[in-house]
N, C-alpha and C. Protein backbone atom coordinates (compact mmCIF):
# COMPACT_ATOMS: atom_id res chain seq x y z
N UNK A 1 -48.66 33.00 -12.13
CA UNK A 1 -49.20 33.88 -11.12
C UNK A 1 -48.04 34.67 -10.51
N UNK A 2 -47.80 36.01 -10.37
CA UNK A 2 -47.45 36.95 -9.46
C UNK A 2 -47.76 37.30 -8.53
N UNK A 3 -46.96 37.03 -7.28
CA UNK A 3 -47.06 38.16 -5.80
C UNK A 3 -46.26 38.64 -5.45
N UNK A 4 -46.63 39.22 -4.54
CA UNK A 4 -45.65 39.72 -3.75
C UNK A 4 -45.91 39.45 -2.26
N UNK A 5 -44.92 39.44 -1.22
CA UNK A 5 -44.98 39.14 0.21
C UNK A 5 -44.18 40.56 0.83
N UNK A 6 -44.90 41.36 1.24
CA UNK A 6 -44.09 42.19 2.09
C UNK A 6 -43.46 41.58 3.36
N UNK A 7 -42.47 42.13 3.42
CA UNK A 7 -42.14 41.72 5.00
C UNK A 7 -41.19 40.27 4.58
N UNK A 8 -39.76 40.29 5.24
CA UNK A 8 -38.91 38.97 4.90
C UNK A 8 -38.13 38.61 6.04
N UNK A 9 -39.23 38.97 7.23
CA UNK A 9 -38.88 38.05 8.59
C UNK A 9 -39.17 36.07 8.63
N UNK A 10 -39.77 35.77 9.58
CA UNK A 10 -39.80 34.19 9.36
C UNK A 10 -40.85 33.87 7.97
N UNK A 11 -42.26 34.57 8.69
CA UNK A 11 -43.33 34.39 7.90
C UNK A 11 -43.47 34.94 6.33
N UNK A 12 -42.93 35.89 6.16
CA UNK A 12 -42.61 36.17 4.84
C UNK A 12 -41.84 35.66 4.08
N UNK A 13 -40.78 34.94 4.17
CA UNK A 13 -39.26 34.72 3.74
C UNK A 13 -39.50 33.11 3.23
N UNK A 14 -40.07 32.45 4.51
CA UNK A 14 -40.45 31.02 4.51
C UNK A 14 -41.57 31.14 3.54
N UNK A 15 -42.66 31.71 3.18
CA UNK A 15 -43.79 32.00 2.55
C UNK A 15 -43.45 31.98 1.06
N UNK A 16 -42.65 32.70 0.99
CA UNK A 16 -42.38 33.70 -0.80
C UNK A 16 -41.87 32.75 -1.01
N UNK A 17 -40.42 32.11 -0.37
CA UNK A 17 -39.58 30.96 -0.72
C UNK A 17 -40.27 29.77 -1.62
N UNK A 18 -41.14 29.31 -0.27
CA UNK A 18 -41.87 28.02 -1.03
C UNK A 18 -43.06 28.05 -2.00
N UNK A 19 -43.86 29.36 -2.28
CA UNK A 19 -44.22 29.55 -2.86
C UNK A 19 -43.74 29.61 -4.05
N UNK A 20 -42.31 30.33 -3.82
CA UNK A 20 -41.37 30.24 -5.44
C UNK A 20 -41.42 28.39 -6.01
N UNK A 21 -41.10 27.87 -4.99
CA UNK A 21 -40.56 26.51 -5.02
C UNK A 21 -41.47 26.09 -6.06
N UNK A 22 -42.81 26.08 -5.91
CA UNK A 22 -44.26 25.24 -6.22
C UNK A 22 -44.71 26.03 -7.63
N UNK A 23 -43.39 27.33 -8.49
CA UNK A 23 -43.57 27.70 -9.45
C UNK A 23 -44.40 29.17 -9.25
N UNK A 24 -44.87 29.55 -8.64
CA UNK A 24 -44.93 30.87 -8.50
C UNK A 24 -43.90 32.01 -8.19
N UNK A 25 -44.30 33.20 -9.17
CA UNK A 25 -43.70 33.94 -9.40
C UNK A 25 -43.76 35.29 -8.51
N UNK A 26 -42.04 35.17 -7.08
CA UNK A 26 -42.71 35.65 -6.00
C UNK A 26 -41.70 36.64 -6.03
N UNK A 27 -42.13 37.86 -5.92
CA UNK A 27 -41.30 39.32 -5.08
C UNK A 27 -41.31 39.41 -3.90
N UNK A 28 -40.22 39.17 -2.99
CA UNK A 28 -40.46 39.66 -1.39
C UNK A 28 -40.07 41.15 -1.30
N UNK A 29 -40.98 41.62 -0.54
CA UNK A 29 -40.65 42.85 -0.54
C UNK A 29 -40.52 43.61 1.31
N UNK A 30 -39.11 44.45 1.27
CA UNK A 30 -38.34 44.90 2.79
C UNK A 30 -37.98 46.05 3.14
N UNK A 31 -38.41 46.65 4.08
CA UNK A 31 -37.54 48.40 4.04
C UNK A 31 -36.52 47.98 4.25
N UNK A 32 -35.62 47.13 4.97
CA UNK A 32 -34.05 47.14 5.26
C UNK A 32 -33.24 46.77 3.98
N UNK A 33 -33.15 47.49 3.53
CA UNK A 33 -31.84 47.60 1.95
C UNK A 33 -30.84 46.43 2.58
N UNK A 34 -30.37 46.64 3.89
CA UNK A 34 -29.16 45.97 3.76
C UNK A 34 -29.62 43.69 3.78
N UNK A 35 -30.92 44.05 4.42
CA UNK A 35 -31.14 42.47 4.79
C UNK A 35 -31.98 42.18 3.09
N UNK A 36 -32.65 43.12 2.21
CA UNK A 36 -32.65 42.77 0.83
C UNK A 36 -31.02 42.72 0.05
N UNK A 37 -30.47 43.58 0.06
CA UNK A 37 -28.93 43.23 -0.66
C UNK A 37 -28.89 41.42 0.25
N UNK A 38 -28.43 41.37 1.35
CA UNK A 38 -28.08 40.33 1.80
C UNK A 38 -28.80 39.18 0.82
N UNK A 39 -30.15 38.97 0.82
CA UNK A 39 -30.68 37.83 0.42
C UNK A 39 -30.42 37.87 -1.06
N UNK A 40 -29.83 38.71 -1.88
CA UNK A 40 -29.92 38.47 -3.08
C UNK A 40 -27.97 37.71 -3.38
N UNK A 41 -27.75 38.42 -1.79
CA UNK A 41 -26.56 37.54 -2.24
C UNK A 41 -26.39 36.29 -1.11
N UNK A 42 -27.43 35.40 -1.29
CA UNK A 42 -27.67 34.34 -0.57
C UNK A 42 -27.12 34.26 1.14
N UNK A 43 -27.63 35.69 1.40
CA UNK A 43 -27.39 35.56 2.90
C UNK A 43 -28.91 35.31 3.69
N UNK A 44 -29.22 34.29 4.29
CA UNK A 44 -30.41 34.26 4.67
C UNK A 44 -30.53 34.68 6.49
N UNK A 45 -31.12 35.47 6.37
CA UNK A 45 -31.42 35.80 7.90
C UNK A 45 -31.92 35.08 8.67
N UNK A 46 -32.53 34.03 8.99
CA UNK A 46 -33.13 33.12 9.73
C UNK A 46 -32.35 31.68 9.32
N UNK A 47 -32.26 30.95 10.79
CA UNK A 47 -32.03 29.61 10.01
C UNK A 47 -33.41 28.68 10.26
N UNK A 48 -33.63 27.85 9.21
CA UNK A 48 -34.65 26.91 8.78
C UNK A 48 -34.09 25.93 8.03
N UNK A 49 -34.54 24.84 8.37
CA UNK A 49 -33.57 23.54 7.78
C UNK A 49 -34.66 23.45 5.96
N UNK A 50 -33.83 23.61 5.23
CA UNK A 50 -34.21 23.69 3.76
C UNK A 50 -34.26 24.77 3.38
N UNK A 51 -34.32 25.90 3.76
CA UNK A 51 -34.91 27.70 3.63
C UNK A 51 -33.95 27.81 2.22
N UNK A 52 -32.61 27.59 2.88
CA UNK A 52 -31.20 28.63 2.16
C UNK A 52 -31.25 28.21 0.87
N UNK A 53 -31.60 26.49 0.75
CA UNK A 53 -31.50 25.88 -0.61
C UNK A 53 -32.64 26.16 -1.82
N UNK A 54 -33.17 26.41 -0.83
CA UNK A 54 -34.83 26.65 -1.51
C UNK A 54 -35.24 28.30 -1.89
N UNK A 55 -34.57 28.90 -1.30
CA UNK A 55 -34.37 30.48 -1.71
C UNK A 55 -32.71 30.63 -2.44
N UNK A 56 -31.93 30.10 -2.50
CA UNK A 56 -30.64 30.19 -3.66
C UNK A 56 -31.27 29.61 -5.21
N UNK A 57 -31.97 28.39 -4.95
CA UNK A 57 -32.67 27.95 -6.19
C UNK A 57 -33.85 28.53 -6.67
N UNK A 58 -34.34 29.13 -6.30
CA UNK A 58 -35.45 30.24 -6.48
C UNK A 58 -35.14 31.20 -7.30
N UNK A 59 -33.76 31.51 -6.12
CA UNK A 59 -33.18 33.43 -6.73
C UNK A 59 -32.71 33.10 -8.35
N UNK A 60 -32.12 31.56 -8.35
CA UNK A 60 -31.35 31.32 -9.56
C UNK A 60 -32.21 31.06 -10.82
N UNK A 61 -33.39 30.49 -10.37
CA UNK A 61 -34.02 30.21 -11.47
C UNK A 61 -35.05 31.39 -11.93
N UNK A 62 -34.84 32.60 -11.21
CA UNK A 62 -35.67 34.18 -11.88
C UNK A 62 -36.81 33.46 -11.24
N UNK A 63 -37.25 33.09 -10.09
CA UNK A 63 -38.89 32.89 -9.29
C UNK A 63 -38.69 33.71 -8.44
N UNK A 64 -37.89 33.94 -7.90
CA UNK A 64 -37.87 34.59 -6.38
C UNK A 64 -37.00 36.03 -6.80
N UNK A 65 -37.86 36.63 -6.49
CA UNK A 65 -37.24 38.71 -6.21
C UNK A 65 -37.04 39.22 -4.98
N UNK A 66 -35.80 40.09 -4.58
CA UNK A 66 -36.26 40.69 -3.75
C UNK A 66 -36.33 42.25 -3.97
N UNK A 67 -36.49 43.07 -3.20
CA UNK A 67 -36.48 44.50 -2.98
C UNK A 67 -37.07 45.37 -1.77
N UNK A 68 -36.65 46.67 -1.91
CA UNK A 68 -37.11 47.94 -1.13
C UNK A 68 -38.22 48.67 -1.85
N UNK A 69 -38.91 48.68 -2.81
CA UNK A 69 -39.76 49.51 -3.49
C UNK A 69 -41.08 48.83 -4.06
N UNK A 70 -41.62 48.70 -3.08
CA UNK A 70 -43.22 47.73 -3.07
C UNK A 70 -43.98 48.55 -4.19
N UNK A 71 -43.74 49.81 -4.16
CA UNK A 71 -44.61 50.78 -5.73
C UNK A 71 -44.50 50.55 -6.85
N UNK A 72 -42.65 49.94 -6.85
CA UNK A 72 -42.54 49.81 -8.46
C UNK A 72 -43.25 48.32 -8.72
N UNK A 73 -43.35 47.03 -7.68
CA UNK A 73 -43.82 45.96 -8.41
C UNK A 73 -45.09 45.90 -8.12
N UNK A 74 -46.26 46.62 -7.33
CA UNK A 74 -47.08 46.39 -6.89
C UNK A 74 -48.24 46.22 -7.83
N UNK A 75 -47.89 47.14 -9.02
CA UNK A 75 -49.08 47.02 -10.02
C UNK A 75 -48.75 45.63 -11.46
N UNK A 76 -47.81 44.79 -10.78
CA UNK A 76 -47.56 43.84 -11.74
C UNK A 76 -48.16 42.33 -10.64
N UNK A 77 -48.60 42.59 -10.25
CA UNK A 77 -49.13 41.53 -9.13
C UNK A 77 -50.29 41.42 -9.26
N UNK A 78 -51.04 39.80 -8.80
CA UNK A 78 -52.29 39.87 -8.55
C UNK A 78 -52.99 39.58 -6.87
N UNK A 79 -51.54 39.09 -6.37
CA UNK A 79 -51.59 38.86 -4.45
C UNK A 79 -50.84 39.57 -4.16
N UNK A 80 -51.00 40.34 -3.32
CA UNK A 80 -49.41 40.91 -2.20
C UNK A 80 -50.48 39.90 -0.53
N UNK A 81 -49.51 39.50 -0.11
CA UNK A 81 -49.07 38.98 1.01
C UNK A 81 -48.72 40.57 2.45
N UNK A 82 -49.64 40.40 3.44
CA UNK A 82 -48.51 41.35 4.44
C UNK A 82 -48.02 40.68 5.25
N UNK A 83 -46.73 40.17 5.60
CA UNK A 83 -45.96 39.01 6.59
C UNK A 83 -45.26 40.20 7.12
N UNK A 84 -45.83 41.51 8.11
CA UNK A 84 -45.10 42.11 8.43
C UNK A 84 -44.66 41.68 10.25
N UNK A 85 -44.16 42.50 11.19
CA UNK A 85 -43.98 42.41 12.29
C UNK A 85 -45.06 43.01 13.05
N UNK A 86 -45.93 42.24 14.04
CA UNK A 86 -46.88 42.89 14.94
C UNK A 86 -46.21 42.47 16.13
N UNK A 87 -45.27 43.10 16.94
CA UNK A 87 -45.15 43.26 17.96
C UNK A 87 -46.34 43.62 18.87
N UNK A 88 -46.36 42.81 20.49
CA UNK A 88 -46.90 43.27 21.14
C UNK A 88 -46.53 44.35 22.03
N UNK A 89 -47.36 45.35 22.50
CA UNK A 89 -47.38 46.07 23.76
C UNK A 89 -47.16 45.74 25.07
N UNK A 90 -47.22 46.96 25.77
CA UNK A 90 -46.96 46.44 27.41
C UNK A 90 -48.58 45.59 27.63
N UNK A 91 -49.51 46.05 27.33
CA UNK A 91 -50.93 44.89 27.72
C UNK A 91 -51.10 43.89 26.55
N UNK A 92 -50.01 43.47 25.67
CA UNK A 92 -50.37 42.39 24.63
C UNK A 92 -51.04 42.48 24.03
N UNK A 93 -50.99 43.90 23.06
CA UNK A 93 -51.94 44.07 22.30
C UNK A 93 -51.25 43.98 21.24
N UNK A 94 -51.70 43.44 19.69
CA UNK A 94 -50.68 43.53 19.04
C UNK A 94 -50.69 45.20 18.60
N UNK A 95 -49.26 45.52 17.81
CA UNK A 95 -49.25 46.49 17.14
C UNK A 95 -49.22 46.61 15.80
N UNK A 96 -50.09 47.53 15.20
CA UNK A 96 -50.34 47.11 13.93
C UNK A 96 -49.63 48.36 13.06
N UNK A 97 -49.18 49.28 13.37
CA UNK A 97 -48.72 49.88 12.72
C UNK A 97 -47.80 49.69 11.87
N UNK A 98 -47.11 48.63 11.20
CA UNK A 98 -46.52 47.95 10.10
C UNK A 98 -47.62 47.34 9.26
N UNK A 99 -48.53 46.92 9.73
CA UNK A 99 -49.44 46.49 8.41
C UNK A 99 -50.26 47.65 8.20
N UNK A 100 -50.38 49.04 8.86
CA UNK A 100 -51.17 49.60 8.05
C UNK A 100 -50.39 50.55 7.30
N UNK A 101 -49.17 50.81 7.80
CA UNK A 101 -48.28 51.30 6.59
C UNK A 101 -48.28 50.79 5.48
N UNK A 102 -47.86 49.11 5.30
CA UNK A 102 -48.33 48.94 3.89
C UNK A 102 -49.51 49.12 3.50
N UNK A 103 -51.12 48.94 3.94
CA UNK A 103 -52.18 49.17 3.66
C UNK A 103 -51.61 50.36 2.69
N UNK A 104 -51.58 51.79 3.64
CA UNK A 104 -51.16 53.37 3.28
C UNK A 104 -50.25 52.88 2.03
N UNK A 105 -49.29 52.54 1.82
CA UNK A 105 -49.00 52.35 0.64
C UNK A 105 -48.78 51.77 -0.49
N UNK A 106 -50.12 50.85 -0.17
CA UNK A 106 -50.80 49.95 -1.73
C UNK A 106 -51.81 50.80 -1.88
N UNK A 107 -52.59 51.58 -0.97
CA UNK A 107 -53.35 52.78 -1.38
C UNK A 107 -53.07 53.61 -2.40
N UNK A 108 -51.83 54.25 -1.50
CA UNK A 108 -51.16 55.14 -2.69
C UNK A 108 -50.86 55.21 -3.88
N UNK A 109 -50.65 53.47 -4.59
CA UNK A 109 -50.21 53.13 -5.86
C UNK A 109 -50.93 52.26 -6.71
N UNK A 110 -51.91 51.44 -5.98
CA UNK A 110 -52.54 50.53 -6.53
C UNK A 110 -53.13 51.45 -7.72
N UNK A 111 -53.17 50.44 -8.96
CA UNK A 111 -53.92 51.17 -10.52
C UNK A 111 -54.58 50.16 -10.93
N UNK A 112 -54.24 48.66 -10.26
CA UNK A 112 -55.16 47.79 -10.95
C UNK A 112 -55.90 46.81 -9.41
N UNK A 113 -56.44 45.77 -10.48
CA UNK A 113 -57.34 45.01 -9.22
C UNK A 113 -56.29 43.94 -8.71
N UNK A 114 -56.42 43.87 -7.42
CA UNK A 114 -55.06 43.27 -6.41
C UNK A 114 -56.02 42.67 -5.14
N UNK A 115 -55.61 41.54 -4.59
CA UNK A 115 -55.90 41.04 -3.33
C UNK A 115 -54.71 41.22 -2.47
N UNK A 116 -55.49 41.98 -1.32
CA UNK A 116 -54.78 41.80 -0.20
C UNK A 116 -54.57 40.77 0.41
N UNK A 117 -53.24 39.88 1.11
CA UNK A 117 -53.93 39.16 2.14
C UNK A 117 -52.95 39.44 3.55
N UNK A 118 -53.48 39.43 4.60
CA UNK A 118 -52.82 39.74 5.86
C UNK A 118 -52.66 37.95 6.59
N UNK A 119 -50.85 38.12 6.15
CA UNK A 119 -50.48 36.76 6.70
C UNK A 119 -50.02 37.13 8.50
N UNK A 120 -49.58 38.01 8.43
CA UNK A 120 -49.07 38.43 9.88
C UNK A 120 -50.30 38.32 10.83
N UNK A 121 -50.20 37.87 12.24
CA UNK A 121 -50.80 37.61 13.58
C UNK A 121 -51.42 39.21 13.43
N UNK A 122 -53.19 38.62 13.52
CA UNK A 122 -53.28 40.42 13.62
C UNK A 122 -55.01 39.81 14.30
N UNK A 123 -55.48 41.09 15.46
CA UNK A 123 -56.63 40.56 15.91
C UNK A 123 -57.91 40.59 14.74
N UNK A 124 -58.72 39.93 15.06
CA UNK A 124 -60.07 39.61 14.60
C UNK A 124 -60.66 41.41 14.29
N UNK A 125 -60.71 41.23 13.02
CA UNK A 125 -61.44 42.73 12.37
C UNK A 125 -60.14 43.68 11.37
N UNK A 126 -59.21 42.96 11.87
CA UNK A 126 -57.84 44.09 11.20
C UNK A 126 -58.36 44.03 9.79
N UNK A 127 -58.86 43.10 9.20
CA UNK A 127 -59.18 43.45 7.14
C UNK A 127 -60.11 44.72 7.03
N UNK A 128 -61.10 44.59 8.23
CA UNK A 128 -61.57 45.93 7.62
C UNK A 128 -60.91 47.05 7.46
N UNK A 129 -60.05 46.99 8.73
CA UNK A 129 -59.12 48.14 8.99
C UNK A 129 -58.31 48.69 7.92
N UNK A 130 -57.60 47.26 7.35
CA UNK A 130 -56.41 47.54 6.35
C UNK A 130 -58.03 47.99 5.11
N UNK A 131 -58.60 47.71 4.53
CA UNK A 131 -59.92 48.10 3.70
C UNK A 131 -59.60 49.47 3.97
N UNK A 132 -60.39 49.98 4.89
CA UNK A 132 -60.87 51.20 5.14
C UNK A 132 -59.21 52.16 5.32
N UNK A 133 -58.08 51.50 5.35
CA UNK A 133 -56.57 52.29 5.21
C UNK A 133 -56.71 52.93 3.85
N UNK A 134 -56.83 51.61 2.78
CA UNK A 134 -56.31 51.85 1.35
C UNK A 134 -57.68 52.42 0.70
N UNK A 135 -58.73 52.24 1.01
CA UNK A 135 -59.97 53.04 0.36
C UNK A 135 -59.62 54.52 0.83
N UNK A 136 -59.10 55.10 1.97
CA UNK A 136 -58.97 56.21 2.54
C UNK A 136 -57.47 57.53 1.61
N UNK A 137 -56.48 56.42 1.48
CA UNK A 137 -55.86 56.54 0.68
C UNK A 137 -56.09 56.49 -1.19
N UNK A 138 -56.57 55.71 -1.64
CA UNK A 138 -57.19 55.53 -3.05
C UNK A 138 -57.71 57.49 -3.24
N UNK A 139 -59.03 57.22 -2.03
CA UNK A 139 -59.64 58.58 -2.41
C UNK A 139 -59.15 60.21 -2.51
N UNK A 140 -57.96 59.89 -1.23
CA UNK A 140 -57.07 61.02 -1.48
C UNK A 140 -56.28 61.17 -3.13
N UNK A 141 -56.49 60.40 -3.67
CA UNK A 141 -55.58 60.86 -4.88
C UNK A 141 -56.59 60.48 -5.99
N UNK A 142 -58.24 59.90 -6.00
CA UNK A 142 -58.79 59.95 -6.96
C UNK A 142 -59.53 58.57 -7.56
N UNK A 143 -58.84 57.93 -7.30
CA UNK A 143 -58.86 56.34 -7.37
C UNK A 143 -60.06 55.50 -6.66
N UNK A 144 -60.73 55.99 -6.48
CA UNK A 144 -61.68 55.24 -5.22
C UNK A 144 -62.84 54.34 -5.82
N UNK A 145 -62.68 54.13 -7.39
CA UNK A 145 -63.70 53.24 -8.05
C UNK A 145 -62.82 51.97 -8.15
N UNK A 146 -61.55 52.18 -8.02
CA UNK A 146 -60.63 50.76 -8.20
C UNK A 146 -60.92 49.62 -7.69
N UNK A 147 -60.86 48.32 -8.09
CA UNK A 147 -61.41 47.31 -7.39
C UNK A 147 -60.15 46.54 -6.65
N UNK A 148 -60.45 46.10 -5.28
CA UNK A 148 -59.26 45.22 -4.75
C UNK A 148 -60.01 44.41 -3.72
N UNK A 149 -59.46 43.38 -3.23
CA UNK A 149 -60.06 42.37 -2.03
C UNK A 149 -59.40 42.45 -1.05
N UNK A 150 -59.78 41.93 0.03
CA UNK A 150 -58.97 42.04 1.00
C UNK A 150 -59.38 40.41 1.99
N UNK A 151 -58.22 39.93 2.25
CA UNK A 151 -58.50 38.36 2.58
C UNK A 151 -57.19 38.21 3.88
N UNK A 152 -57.80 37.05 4.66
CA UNK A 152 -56.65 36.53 5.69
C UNK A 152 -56.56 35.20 5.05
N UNK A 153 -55.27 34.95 5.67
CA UNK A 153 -54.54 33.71 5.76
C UNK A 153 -53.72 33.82 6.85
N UNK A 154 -54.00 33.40 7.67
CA UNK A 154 -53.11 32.98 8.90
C UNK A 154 -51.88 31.71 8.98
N UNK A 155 -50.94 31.89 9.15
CA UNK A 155 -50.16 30.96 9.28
C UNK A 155 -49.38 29.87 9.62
N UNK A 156 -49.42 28.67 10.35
CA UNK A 156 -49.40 27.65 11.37
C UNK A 156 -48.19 27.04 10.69
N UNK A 157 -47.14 27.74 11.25
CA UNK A 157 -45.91 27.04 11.11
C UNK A 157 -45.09 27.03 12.65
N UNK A 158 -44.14 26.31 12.58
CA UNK A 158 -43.49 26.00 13.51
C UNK A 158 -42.17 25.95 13.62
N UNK A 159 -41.29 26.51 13.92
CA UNK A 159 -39.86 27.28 13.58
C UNK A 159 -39.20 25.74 14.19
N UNK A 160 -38.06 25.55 13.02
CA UNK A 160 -37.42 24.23 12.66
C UNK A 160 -38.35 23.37 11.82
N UNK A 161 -39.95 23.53 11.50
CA UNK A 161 -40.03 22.78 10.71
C UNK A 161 -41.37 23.62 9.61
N UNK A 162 -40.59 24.74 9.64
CA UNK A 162 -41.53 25.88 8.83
C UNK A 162 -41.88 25.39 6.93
N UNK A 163 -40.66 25.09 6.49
CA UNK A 163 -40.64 24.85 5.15
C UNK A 163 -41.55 22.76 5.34
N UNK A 164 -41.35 22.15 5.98
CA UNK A 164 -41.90 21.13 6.05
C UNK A 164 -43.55 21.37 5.91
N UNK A 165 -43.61 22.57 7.19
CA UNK A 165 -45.36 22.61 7.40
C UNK A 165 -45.71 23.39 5.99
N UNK A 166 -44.94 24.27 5.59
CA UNK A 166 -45.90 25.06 4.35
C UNK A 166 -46.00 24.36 3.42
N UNK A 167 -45.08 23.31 3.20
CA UNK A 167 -45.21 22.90 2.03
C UNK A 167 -45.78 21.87 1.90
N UNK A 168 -46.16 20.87 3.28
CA UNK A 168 -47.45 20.06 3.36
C UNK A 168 -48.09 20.07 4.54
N UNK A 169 -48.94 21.07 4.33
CA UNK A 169 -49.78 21.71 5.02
C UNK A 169 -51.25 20.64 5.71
N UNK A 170 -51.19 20.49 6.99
CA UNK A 170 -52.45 19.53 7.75
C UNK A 170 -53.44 20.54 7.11
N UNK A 171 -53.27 22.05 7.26
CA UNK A 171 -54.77 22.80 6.47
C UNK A 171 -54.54 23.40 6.27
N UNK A 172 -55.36 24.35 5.14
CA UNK A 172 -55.02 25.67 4.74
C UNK A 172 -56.36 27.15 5.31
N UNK A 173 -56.18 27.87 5.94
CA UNK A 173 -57.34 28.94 6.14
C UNK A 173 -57.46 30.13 5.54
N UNK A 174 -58.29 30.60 4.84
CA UNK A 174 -58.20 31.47 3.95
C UNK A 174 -59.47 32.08 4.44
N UNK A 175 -59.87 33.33 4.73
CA UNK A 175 -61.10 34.09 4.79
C UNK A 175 -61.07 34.82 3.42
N UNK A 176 -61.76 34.84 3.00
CA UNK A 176 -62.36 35.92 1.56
C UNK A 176 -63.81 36.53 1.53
N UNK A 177 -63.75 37.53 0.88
CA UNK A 177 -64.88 38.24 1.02
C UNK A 177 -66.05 38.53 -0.39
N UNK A 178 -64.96 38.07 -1.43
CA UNK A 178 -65.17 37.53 -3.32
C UNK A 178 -65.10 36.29 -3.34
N UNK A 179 -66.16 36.17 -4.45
CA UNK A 179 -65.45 34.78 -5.57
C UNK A 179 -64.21 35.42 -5.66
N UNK A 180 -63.68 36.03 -6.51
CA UNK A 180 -62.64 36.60 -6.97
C UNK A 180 -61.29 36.37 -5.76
N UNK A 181 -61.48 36.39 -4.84
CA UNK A 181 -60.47 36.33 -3.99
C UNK A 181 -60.17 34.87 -3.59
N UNK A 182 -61.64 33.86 -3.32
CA UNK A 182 -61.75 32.62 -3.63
C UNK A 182 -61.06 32.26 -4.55
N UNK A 183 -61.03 32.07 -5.60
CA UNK A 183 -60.30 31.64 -6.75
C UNK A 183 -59.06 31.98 -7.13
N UNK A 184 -58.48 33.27 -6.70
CA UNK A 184 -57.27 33.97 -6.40
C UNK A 184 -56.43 32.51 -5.60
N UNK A 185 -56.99 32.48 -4.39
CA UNK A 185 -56.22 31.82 -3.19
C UNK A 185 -56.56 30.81 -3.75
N UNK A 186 -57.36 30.02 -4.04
CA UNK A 186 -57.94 28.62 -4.59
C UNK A 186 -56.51 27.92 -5.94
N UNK A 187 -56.32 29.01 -6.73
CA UNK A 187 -55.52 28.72 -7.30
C UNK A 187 -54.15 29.02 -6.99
N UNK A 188 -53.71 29.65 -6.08
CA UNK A 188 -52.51 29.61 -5.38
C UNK A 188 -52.07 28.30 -4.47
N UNK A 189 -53.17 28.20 -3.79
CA UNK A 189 -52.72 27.17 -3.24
C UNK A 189 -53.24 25.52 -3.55
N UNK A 190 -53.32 25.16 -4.91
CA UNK A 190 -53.42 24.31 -5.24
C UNK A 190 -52.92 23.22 -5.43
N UNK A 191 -51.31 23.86 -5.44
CA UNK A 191 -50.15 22.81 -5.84
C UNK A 191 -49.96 22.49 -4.73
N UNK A 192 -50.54 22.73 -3.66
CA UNK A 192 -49.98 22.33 -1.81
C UNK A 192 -50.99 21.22 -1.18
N UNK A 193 -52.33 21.37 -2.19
CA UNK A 193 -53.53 20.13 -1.67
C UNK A 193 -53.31 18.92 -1.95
């Protein structure tokens, strides 16, 4: 299986990592060139007790990718992950304008069938949103019969013991809207039940 995880702050980084770990074949994907160069040369931006070992053995064994160009791997995937940053506002609202940028540009490129899933803190309704981003986009360039899903997974980790919780997880939550996305996530996260 192939994904990808946009975004290689806590939730992304910790995510792709152990996902590599459990044999999946993971691309993280970052606009900051310099914090992707960094991780490929085992500089890890966060500390997490296990992270560094578990992303050096990853990078080494060809499981774990990183990069700046979510277009070129996006159509070799069957999950992309969004673990982007939702900062809140002055009234605590989150901000979503990082996940719908990527939405806008898996729109732009998607050619085959792909599940979304939105790992990042985002309020109740954002899938339609990111939906109605990349259908909006698709149609601008033609594409609008393409098939894709769009699914949450929310994340319940706990910083110092992030790689502990993902990798034995009290539960897993997955919303889907397919079989197809069911069975997507069903078989991703199998090696973790």
């Amino acid at each position: 299986m192939k994904i990808a995880v946009v975004g290689t702050g806590y939730v992304g980084l910790v995510s792709g990592a152990c996902f590599a770990e459990m044999g999946v074949d993971v691309t993280c994907v970052d606009i900051d060139n310099e914090k992707i160069e960094g991780l490929k040369n085992g500089v890890i931006p966060i500390y997490e007790p296990g992270l560094k070992n578990i992303v050096l053995r990853n990078y080494e064994a060809d499981r774990l990718h990183f990069t700046t160009d979510l277009p070129s791997v996006l159509n070799s995937m069957e999950i992309v992950f969004i673990a982007v940053g939702t900062p809140s506002d002055e009234q605590g609202n989150a901000d979503l304008s990082y996940v719908f940028e990527v939405a806008r540009t898996i729109g732009d490129h998607i050619d085959t069938p792909l599940l979304i899933v939105t790992k990042s803190t985002v309020p109740v309704g954002t899938s339609f949103r990111i939906r109605e981003k990349v259908k909006e986009r698709m149609r601008l360039r033609g594409a609008e019969d393409l098939d894709f899903d769009v699914a949450s997974n929310p994340e319940f980790l706990k910083e110092g013991a992030a790689v502990e919780d993902f990798m034995s997880p009290d539960r897993v939550v997955v919303g889907v809207e397919t079989e197809r996305g069911r069975n997507l996530m069903t078989r991703l996260y199998r090696p973790f039940l």
